[in-house]
N, C-alpha and C. Protein backbone atom coordinates (compact mmCIF):
# COMPACT_ATOMS: atom_id res chain seq x y z
N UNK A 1 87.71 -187.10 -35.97
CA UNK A 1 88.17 -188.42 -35.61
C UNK A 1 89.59 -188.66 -36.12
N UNK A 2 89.57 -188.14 -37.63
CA UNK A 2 91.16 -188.64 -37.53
C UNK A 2 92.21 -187.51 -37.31
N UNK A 3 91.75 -186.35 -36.40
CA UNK A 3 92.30 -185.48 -35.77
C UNK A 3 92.71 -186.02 -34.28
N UNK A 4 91.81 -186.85 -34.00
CA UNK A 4 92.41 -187.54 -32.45
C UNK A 4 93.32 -188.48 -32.59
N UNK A 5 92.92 -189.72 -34.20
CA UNK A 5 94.02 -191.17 -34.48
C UNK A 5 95.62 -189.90 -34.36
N UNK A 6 95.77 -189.01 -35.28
CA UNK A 6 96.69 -188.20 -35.56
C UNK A 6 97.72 -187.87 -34.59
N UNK A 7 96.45 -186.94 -33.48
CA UNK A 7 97.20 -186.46 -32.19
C UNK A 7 97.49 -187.61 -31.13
N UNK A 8 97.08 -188.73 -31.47
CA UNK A 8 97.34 -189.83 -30.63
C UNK A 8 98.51 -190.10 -30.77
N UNK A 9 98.84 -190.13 -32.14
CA UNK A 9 99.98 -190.69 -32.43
C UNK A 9 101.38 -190.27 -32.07
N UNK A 10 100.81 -188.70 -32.49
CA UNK A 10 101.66 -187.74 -32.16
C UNK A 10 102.34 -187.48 -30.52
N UNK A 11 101.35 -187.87 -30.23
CA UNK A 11 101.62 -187.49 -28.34
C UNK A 11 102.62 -188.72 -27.83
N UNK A 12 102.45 -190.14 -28.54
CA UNK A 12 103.31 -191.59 -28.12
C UNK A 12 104.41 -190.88 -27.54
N UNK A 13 104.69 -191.28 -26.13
CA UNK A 13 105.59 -191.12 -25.78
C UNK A 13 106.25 -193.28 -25.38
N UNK A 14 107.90 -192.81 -25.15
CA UNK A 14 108.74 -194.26 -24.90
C UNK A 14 109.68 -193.97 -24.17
N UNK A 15 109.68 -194.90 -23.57
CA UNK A 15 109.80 -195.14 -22.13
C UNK A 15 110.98 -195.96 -22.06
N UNK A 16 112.42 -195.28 -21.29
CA UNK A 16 113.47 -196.68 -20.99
C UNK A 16 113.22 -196.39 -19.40
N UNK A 17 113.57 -197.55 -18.85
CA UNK A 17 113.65 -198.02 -17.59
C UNK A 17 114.48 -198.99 -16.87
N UNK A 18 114.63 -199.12 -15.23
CA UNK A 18 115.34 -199.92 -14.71
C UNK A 18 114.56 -200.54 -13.53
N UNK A 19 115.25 -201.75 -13.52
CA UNK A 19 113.80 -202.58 -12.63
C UNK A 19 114.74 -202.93 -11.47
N UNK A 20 114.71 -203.14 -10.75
CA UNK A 20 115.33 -204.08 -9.67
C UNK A 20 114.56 -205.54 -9.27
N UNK A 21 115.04 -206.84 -9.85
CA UNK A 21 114.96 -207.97 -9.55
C UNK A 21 114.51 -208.53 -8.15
N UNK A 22 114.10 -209.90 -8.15
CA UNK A 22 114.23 -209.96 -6.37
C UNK A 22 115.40 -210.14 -5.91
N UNK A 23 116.33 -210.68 -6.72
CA UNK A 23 117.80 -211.14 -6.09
C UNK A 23 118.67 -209.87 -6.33
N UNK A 24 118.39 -208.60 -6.39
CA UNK A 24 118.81 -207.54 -6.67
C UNK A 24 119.59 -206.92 -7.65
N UNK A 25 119.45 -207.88 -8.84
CA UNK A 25 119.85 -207.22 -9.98
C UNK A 25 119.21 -206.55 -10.25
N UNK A 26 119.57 -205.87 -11.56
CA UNK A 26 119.12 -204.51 -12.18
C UNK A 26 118.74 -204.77 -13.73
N UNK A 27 117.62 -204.85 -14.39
CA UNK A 27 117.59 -204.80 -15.73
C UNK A 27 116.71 -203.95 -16.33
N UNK A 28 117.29 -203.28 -17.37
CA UNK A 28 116.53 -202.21 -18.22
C UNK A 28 116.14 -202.76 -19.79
N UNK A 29 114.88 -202.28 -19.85
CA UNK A 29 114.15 -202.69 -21.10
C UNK A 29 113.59 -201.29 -21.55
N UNK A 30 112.76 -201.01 -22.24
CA UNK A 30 111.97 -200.11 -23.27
C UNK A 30 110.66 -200.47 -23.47
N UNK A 31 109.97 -199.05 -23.43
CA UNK A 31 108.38 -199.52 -23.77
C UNK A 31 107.67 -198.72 -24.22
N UNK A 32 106.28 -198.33 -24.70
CA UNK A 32 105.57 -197.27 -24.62
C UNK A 32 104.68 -197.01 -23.52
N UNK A 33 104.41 -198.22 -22.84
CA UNK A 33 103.62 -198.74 -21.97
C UNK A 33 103.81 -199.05 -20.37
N UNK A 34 104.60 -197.91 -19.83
CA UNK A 34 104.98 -198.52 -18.67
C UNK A 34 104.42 -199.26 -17.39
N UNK A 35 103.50 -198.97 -17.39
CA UNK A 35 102.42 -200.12 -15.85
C UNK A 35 102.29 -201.08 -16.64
N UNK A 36 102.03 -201.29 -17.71
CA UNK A 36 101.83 -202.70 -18.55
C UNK A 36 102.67 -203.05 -18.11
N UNK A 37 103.91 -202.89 -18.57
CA UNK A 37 105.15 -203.69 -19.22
C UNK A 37 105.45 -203.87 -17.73
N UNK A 38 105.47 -203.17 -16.76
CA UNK A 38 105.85 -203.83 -15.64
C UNK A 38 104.83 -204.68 -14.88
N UNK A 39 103.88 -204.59 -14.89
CA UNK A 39 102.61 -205.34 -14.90
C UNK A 39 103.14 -207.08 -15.41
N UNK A 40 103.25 -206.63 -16.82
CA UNK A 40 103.86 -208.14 -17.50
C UNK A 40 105.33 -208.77 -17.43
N UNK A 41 105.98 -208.17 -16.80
CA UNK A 41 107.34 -208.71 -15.91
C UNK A 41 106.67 -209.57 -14.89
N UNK A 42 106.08 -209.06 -13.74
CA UNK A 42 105.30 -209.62 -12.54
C UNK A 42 104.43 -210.73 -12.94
N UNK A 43 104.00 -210.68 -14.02
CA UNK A 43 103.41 -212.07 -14.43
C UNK A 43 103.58 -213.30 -15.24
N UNK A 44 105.02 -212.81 -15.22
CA UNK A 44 105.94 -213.69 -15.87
C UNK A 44 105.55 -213.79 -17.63
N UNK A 45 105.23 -212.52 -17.98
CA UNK A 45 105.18 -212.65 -19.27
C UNK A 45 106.22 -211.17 -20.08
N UNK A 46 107.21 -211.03 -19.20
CA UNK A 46 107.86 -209.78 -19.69
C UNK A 46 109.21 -210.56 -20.47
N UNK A 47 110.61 -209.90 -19.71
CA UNK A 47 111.65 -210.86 -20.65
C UNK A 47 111.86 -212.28 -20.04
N UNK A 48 112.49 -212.89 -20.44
CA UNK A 48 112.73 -213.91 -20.18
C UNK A 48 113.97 -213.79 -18.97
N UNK A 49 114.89 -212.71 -18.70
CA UNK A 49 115.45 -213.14 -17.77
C UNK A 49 114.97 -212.68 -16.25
N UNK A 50 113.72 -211.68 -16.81
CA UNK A 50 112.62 -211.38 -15.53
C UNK A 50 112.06 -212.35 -14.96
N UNK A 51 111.76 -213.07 -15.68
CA UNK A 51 110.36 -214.20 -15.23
C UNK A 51 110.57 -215.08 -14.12
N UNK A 52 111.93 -215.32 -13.93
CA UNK A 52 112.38 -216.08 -12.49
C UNK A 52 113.11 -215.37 -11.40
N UNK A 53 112.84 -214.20 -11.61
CA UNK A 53 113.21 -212.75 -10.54
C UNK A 53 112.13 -212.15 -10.29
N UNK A 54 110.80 -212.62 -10.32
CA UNK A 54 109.98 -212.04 -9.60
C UNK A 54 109.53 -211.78 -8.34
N UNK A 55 109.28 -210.59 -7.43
CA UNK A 55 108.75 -209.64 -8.64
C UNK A 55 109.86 -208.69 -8.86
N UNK A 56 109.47 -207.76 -10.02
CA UNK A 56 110.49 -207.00 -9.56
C UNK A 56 109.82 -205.30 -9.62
N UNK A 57 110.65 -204.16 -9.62
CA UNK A 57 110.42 -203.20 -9.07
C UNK A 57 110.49 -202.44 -10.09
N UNK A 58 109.57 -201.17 -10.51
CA UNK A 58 110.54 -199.98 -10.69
C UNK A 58 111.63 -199.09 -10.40
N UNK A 59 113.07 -198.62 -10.55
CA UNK A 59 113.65 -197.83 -9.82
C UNK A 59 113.96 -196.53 -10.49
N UNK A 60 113.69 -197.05 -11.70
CA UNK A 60 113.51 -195.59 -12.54
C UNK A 60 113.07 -195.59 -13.79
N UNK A 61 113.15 -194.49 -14.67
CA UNK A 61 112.60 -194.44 -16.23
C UNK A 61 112.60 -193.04 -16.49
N UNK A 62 112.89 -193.20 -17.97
CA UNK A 62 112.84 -192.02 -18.46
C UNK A 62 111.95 -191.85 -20.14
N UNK A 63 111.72 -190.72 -20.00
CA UNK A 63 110.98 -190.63 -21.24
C UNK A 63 111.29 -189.59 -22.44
N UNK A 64 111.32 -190.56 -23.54
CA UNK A 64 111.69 -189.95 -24.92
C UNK A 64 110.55 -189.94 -25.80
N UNK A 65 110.79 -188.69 -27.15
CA UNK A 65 110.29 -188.67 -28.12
C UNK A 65 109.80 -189.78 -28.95
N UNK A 66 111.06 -190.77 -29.24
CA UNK A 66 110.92 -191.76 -30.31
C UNK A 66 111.14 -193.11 -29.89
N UNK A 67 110.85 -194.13 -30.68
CA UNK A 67 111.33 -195.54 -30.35
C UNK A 67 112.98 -195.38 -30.45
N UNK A 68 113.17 -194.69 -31.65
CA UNK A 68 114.93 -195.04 -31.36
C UNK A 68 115.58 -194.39 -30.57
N UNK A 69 115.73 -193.42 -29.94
CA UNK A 69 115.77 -192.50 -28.46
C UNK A 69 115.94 -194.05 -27.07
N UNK A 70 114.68 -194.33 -27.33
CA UNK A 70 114.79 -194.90 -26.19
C UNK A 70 115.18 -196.24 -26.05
N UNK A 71 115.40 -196.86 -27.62
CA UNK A 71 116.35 -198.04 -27.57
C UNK A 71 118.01 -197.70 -27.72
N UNK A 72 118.21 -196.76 -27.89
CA UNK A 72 119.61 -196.24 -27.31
C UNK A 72 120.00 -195.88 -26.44
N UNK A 73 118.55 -195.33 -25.31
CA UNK A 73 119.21 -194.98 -24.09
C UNK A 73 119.46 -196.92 -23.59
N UNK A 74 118.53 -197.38 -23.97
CA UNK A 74 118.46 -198.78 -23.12
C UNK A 74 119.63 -199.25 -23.23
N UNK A 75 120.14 -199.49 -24.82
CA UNK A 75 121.90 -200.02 -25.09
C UNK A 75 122.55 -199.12 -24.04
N UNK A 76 122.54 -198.04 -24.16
CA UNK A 76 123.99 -197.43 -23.12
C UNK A 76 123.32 -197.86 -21.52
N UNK A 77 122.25 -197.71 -21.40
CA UNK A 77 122.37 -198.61 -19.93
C UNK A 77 122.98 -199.85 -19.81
N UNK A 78 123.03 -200.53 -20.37
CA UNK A 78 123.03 -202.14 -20.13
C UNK A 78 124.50 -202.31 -20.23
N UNK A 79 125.26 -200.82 -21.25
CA UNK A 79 126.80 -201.04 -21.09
C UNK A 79 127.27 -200.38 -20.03
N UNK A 80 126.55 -200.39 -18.89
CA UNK A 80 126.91 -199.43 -18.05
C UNK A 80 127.30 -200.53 -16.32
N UNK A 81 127.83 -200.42 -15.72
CA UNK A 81 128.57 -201.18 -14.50
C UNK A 81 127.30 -200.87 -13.31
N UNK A 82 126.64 -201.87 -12.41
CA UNK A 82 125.84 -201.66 -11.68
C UNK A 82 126.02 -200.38 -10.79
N UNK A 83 126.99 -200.38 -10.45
CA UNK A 83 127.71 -199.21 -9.60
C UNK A 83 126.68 -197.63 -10.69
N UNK A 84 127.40 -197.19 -11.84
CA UNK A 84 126.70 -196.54 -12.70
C UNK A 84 125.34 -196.43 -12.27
N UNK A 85 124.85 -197.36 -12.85
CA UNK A 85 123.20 -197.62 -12.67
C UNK A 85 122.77 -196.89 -11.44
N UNK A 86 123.28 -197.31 -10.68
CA UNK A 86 122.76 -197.07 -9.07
C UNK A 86 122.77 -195.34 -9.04
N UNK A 87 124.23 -195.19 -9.65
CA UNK A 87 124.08 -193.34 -9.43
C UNK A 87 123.17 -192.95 -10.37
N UNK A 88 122.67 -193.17 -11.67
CA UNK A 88 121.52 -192.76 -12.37
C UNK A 88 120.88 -193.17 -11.44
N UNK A 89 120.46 -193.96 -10.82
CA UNK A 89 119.04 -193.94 -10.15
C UNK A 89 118.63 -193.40 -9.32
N UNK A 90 120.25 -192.83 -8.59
CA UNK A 90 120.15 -191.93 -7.45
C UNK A 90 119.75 -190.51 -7.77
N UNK A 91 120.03 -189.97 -8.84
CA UNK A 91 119.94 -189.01 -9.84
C UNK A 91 118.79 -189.01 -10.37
N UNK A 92 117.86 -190.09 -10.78
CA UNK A 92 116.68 -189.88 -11.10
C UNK A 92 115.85 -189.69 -10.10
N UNK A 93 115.61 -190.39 -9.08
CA UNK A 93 115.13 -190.06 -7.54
C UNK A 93 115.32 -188.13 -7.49
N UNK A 94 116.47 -187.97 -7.24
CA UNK A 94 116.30 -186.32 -6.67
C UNK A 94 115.93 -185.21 -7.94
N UNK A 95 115.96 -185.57 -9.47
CA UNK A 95 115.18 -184.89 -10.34
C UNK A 95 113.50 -184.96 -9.96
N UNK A 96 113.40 -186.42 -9.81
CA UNK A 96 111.78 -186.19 -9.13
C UNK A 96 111.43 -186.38 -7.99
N UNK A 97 112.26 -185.56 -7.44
CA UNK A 97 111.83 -184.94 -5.86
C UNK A 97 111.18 -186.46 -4.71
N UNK A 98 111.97 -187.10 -5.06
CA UNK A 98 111.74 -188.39 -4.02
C UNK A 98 112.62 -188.67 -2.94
């Protein structure tokens, strides 16, 4: 049993991502939890500048080792020009074959 709490822990993976709004902005957050967390955008319980852009979308995400991994990828997204964004997303699309 505490060979599974252990490897549970061990396995956590975190999650940055980019959503597309209804009015077509773009905002990226962090999670461990991704269908949740986008789950709880859509129900108006995610961030606060989601909750009146519903719904909104996945358009991409990526996944890291650690919490701080993936709150740094999130900072360098958010300093990044929509234009940017769009080519990561275009870029994440053809890594996974979409």
């Amino acid at each position: 049993m505490v060979a599974d709490v252990v490897s549970g822990i061990l396995s956590l993976a975190f999650f940055t991502y980019l959503l597309e709004c209804s009015n077509g902005s773009l905002y990226a957050g962090w999670t461990v939890d991704l269908c949740k967390r986008i789950e709880q955008h859509n129900a108006g319980k995610g961030a606060k500048y989601t909750r009146a852009l519903r719904p909104v979308r996945l358009k991409a995400s990526w996944e890291f080792p650690s919490k701080t991994e993936a709150m740094s990828f999130e900072w360098h997204l958010k300093q990044l020009s929509r234009p940017q964004k769009l080519r990561l997303i275009e870029q994440n699309d053809d890594i996974a074959g979409v």
